[in-house]
Protein backbone atom coordinates (compact mmCIF):
# COMPACT_ATOMS: atom_id res chain seq x y z
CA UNK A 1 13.76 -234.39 -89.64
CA UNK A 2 10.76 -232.34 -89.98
CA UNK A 3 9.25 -230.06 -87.23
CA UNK A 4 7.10 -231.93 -84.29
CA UNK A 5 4.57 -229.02 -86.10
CA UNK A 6 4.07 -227.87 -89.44
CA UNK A 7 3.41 -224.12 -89.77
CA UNK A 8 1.68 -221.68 -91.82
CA UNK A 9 3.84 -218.40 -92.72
CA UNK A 10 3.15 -215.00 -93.00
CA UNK A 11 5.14 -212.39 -93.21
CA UNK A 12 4.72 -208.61 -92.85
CA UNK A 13 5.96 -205.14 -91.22
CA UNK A 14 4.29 -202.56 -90.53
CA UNK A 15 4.23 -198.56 -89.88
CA UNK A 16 3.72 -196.70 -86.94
CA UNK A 17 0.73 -195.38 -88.37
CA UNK A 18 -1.25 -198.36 -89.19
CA UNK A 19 -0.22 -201.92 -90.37
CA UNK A 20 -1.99 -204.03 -91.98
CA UNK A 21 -1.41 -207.93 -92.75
CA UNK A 22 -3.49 -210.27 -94.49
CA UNK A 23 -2.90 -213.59 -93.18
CA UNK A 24 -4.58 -216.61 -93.59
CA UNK A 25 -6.34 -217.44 -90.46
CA UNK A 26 -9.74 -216.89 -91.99
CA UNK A 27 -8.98 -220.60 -93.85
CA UNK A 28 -8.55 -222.15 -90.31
CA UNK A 29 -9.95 -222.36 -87.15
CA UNK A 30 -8.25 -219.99 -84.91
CA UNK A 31 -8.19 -223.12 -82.17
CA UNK A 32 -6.54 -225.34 -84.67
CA UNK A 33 -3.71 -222.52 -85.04
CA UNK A 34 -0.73 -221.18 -83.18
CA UNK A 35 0.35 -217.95 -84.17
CA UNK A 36 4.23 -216.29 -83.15
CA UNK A 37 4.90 -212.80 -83.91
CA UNK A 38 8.57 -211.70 -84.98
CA UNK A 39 9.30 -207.95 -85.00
CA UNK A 40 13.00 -206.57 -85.72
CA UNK A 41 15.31 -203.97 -86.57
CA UNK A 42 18.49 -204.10 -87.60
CA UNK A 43 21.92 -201.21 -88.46
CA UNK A 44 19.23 -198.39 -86.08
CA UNK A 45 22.91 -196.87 -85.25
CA UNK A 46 21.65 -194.70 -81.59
CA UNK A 47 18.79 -192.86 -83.77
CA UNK A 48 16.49 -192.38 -80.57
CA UNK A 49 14.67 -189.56 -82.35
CA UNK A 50 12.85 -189.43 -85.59
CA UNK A 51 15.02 -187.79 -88.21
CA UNK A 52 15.07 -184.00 -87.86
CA UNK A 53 11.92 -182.59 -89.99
CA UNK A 54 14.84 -180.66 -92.32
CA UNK A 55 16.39 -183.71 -93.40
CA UNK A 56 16.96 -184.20 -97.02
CA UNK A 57 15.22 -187.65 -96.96
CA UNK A 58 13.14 -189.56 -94.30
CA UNK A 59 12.29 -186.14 -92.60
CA UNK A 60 10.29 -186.91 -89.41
CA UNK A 61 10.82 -190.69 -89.77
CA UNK A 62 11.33 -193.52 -87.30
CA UNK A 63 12.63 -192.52 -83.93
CA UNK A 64 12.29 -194.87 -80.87
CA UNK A 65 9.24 -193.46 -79.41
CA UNK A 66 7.25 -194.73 -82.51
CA UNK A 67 8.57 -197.54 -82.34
CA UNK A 68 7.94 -198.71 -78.76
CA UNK A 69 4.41 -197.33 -79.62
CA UNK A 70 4.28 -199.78 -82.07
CA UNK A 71 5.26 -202.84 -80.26
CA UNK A 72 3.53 -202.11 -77.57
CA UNK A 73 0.07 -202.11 -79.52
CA UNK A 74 1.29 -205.28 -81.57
CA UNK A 75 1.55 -206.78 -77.79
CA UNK A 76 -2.41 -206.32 -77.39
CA UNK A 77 -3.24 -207.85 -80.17
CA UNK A 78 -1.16 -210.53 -80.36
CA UNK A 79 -0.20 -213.58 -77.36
CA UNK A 80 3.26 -214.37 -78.62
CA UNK A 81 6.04 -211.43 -80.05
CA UNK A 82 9.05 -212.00 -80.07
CA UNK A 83 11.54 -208.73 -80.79
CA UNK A 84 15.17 -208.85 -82.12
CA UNK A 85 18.10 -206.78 -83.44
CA UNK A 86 20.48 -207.61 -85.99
CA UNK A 87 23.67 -205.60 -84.64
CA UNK A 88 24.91 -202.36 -85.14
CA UNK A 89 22.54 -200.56 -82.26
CA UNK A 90 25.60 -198.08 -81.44
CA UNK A 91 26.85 -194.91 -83.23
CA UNK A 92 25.48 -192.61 -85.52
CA UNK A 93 24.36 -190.16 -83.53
CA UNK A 94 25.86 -187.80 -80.32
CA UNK A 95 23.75 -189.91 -78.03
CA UNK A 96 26.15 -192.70 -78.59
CA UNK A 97 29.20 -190.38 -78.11
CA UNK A 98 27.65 -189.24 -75.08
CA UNK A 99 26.03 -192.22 -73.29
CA UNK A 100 28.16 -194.30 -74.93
CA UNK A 101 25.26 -196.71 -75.56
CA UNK A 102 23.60 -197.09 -72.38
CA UNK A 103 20.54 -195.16 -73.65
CA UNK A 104 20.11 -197.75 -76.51
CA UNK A 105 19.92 -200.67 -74.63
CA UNK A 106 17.49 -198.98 -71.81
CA UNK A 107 15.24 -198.30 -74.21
CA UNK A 108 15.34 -201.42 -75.93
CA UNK A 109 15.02 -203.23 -72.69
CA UNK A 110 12.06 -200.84 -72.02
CA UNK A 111 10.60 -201.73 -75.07
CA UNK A 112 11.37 -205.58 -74.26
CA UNK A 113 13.95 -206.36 -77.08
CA UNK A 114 14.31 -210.58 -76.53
CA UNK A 115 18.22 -210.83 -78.23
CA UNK A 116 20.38 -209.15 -80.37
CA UNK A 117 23.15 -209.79 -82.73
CA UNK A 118 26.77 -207.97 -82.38
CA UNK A 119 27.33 -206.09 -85.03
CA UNK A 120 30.85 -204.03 -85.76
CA UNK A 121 29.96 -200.88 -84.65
CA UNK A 122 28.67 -202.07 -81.56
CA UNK A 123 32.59 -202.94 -80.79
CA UNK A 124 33.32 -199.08 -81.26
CA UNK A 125 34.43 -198.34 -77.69
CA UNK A 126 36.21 -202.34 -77.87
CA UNK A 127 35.18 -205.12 -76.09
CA UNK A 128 35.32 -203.11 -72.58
CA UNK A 129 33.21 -200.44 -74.27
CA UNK A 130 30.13 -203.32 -74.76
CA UNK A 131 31.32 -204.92 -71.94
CA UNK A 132 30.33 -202.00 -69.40
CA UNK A 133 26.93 -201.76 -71.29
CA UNK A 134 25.96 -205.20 -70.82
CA UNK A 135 24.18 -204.72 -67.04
CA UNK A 136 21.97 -201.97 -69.22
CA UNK A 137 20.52 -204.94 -71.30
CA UNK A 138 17.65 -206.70 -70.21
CA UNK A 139 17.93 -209.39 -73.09
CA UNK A 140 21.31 -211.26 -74.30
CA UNK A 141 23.22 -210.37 -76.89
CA UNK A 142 23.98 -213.43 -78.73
CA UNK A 143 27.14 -214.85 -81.22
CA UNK A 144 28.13 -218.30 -82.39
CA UNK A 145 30.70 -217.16 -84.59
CA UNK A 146 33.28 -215.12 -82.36
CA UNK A 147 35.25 -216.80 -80.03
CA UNK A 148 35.76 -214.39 -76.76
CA UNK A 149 37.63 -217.17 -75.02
CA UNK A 150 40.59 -214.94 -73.34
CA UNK A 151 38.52 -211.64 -73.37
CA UNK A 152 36.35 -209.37 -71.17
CA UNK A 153 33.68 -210.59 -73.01
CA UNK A 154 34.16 -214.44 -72.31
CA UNK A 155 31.32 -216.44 -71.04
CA UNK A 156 29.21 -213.27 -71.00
CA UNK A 157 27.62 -213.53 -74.81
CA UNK A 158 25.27 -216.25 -75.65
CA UNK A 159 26.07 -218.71 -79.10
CA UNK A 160 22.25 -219.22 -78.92
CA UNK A 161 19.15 -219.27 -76.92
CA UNK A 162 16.10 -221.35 -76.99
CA UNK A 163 12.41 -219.59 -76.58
CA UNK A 164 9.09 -221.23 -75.83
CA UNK A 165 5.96 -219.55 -76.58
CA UNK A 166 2.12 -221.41 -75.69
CA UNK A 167 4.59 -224.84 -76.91
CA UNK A 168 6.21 -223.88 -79.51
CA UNK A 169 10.37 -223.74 -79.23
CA UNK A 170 12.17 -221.47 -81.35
CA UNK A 171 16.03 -221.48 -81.05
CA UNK A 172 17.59 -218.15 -82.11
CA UNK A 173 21.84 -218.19 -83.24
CA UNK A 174 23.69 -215.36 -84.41
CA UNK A 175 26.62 -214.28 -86.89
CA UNK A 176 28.71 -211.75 -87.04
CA UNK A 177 31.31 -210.31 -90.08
CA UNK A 178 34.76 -210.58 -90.12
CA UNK A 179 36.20 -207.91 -87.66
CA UNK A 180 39.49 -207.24 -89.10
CA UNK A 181 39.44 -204.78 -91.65
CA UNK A 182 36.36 -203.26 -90.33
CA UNK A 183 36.91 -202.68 -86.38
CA UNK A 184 40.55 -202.15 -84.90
CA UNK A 185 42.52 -204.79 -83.24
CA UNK A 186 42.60 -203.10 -80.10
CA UNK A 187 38.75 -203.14 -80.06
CA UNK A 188 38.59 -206.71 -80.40
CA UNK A 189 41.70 -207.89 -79.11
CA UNK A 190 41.75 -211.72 -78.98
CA UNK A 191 38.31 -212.30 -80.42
CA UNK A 192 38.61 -215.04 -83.07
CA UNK A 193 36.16 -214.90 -86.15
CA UNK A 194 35.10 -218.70 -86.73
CA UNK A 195 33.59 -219.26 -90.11
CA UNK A 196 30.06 -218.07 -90.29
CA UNK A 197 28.48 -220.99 -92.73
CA UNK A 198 30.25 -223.73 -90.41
CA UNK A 199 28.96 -222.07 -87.25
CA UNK A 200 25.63 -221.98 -88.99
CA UNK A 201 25.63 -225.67 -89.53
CA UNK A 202 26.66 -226.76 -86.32
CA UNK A 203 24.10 -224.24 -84.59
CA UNK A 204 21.51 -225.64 -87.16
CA UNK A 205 21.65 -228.89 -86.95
CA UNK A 206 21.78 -228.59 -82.93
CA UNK A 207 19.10 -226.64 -82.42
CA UNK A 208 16.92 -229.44 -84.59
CA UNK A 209 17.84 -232.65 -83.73
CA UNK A 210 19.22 -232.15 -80.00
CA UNK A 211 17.47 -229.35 -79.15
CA UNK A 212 13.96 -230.28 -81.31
CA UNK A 213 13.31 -226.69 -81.78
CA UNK A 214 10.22 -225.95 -84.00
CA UNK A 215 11.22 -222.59 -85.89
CA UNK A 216 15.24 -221.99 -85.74
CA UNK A 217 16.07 -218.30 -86.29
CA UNK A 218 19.53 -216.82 -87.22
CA UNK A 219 20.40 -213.19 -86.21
CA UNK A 220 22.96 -212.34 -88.57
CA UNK A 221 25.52 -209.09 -89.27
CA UNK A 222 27.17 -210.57 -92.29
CA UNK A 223 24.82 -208.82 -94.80
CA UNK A 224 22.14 -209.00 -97.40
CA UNK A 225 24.39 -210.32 -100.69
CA UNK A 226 27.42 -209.56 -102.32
CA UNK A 227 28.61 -209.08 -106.14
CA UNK A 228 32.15 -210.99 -104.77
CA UNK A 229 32.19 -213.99 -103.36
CA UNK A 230 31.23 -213.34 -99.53
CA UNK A 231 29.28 -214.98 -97.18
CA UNK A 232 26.02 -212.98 -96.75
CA UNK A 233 22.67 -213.76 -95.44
CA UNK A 234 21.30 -214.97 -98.75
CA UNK A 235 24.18 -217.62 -98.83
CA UNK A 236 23.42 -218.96 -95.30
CA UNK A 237 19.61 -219.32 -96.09
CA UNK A 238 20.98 -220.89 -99.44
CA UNK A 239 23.89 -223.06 -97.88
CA UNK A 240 22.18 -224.08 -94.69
CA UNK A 241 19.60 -227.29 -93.93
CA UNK A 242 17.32 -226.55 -90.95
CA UNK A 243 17.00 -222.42 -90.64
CA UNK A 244 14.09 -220.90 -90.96
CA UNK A 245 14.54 -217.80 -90.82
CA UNK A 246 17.26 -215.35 -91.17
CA UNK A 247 16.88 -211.77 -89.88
CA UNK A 248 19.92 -209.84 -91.51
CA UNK A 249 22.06 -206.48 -90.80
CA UNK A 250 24.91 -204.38 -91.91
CA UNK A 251 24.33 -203.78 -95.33
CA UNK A 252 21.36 -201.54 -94.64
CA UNK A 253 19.33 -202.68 -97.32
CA UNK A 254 15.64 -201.85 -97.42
CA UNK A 255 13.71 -205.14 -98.67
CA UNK A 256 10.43 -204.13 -100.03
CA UNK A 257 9.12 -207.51 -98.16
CA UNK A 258 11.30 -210.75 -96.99
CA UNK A 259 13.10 -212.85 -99.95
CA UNK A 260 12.41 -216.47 -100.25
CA UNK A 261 15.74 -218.87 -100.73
CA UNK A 262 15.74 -222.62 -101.58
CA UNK A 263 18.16 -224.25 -98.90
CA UNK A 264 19.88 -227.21 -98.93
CA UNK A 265 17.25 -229.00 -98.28
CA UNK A 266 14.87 -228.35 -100.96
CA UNK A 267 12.81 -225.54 -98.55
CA UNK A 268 12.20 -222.31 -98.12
CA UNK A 269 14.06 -219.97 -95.96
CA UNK A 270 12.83 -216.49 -95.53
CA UNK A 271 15.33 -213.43 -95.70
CA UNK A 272 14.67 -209.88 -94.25
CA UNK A 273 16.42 -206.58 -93.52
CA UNK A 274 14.96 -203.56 -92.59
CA UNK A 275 17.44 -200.65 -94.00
CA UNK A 276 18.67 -198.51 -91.28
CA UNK A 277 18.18 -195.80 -88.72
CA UNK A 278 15.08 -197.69 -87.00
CA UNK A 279 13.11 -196.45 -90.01
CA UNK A 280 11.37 -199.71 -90.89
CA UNK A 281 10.18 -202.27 -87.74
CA UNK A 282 9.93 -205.48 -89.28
CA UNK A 283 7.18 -208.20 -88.99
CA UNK A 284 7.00 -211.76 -89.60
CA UNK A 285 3.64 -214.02 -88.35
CA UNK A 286 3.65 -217.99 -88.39
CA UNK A 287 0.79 -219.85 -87.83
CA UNK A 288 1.28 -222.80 -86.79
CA UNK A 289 -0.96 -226.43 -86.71
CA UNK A 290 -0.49 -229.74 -85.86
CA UNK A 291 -0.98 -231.24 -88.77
CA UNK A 292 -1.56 -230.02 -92.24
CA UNK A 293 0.33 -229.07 -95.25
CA UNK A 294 3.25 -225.84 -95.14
CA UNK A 295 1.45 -222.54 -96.80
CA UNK A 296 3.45 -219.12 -97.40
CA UNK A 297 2.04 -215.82 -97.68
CA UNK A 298 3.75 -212.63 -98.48
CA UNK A 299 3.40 -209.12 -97.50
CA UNK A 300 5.27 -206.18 -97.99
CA UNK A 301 7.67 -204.15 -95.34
CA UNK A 302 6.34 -200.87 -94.81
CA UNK A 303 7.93 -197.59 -93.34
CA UNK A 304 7.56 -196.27 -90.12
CA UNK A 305 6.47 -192.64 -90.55
């Protein structure tokens, strides 16, 4: 089934300083077009401050007040942002062991974060630790692949939600790795870890055909790729049908710009993860039209300094 519209894709990020993306309105008419912002982070691990200026790499970098600078500008110029996380907002840094993560997720909500993923560090004070930080979240945090069913956390964590901006839908599921071996039992209790790809599918196909979402997004904390054989974000992209997109975390990996998979359906999925630390915010653009052919256009991520 294809999309009740056909979109144009560009995708970008950009520094505090200055971005810059070259997209291809000038070809259209801007009232023939549509155009959705995505902005994300991913693995930023409670780094509210740029990195101290005598660090032995990324000295002054990132911190959140750049950031929300950032988005907030990107706001003015453009109608429709969206802004995600890919998991792992908690530890890293003595804010976390202090606050325990209710700074994070203030300032996130301050800087009007939409969703994020659940990544394994964020269970570092167990289910009860997130739990209690929950009410400090103005945006859900959002899993298809754990089952909380007997937990604190049951009926509390989304598997997906659906967005509309000026008509278009996008419906945004997440994944999350295998806990055990990487968090302790006794900070995630009677979770269950359902298999990512078949979660994937099911969310997928969904979100298309019952749902008739235009753009389908998938928040994932499985990771970039693997040398074994693991389930990563390049393997979902690969594996799945109907995603479009798939913003990744855990790995930390610092894409130079978004990597293009062939799914299972003979089209493109994009693939992006912005490192770590809240160093990189990244940015993806679609245009999209009514009718018309499907166009991609690539930029490059670029650091926030």
């Amino acid at each position: 089934m294809q999309n009740r519209r056909t979109f144009i894709r560009s995708l970008g990020a950009g520094t505090l300083g200055a971005f810059v993306l070259n997209s291809p309105m000038q070809a259209f008419a801007k009232s023939e077009l549509i155009q959705l912002t995505i902005l994300h982070t991913n693995d930023f691990h409670s780094h509210i401050d740029p990195f101290p200026k005598d660090a032995p790499r990324n000295a002054g970098e990132g911190g959140m007040a750049k950031r929300a600078a950032m988005i907030d500008q990107i706001r003015k110029e453009q109608k429709n942002v969206l802004v995600f996380d890919a998991g792992d907002i908690f530890q890293g840094t003595p804010y976390f062991n202090y606050y325990k993560g209710e700074l994070e997720l203030k300032l996130m909500t301050e800087m009007g974060y939409d969703a994020a993923a659940i990544g394994n560090h964020d269970l570092d004070n167990g289910l009860e630790g997130l739990d209690a930080q929950l009410k400090n979240a103005g945006f859900p945090f959002i899993n298809s692949n754990y089952d909380f069913t007997e937990t604190i956390l049951e009926g509390k964590i989304l598997p997906y939600k659906i967005f509309k901006k000026q008509g278009i839908t996008i419906g945004v599921y997440g994944l999350g790795i295998e806990l055990d071996g990487l968090v302790s039992k006794a900070n995630y209790g009677k979770t269950k870890y359902l298999d990512p790809l078949e979660q994937a599918l099911r969310m997928e196909k969904f979100l298309r055909e019952e749902k008739k979402t235009d753009l389908i997004v998938c928040l994932s904390h499985l990771g970039y790729a693997y040398k074994e054989d693991k389930i990563s974000d390049v393997k979902i992209a690969a594996e799945t049908f109907h995603t479009d997109l798939v913003i990744g975390g855990h790995t930390h990996t610092f894409l130079k710009k978004p990597e293009l998979i062939t799914n299972k359906s003979g089209q493109q999925v994009l693939v992006n993860q912005v490192g770590f630390g809240g160093l990189i915010l990244g940015r993806i653009d679609y245009f999209f039209e009514k009718e018309g052919k499907k166009h991609t256009r690539n930029n490059d991520n670029l650091s926030i300094k």
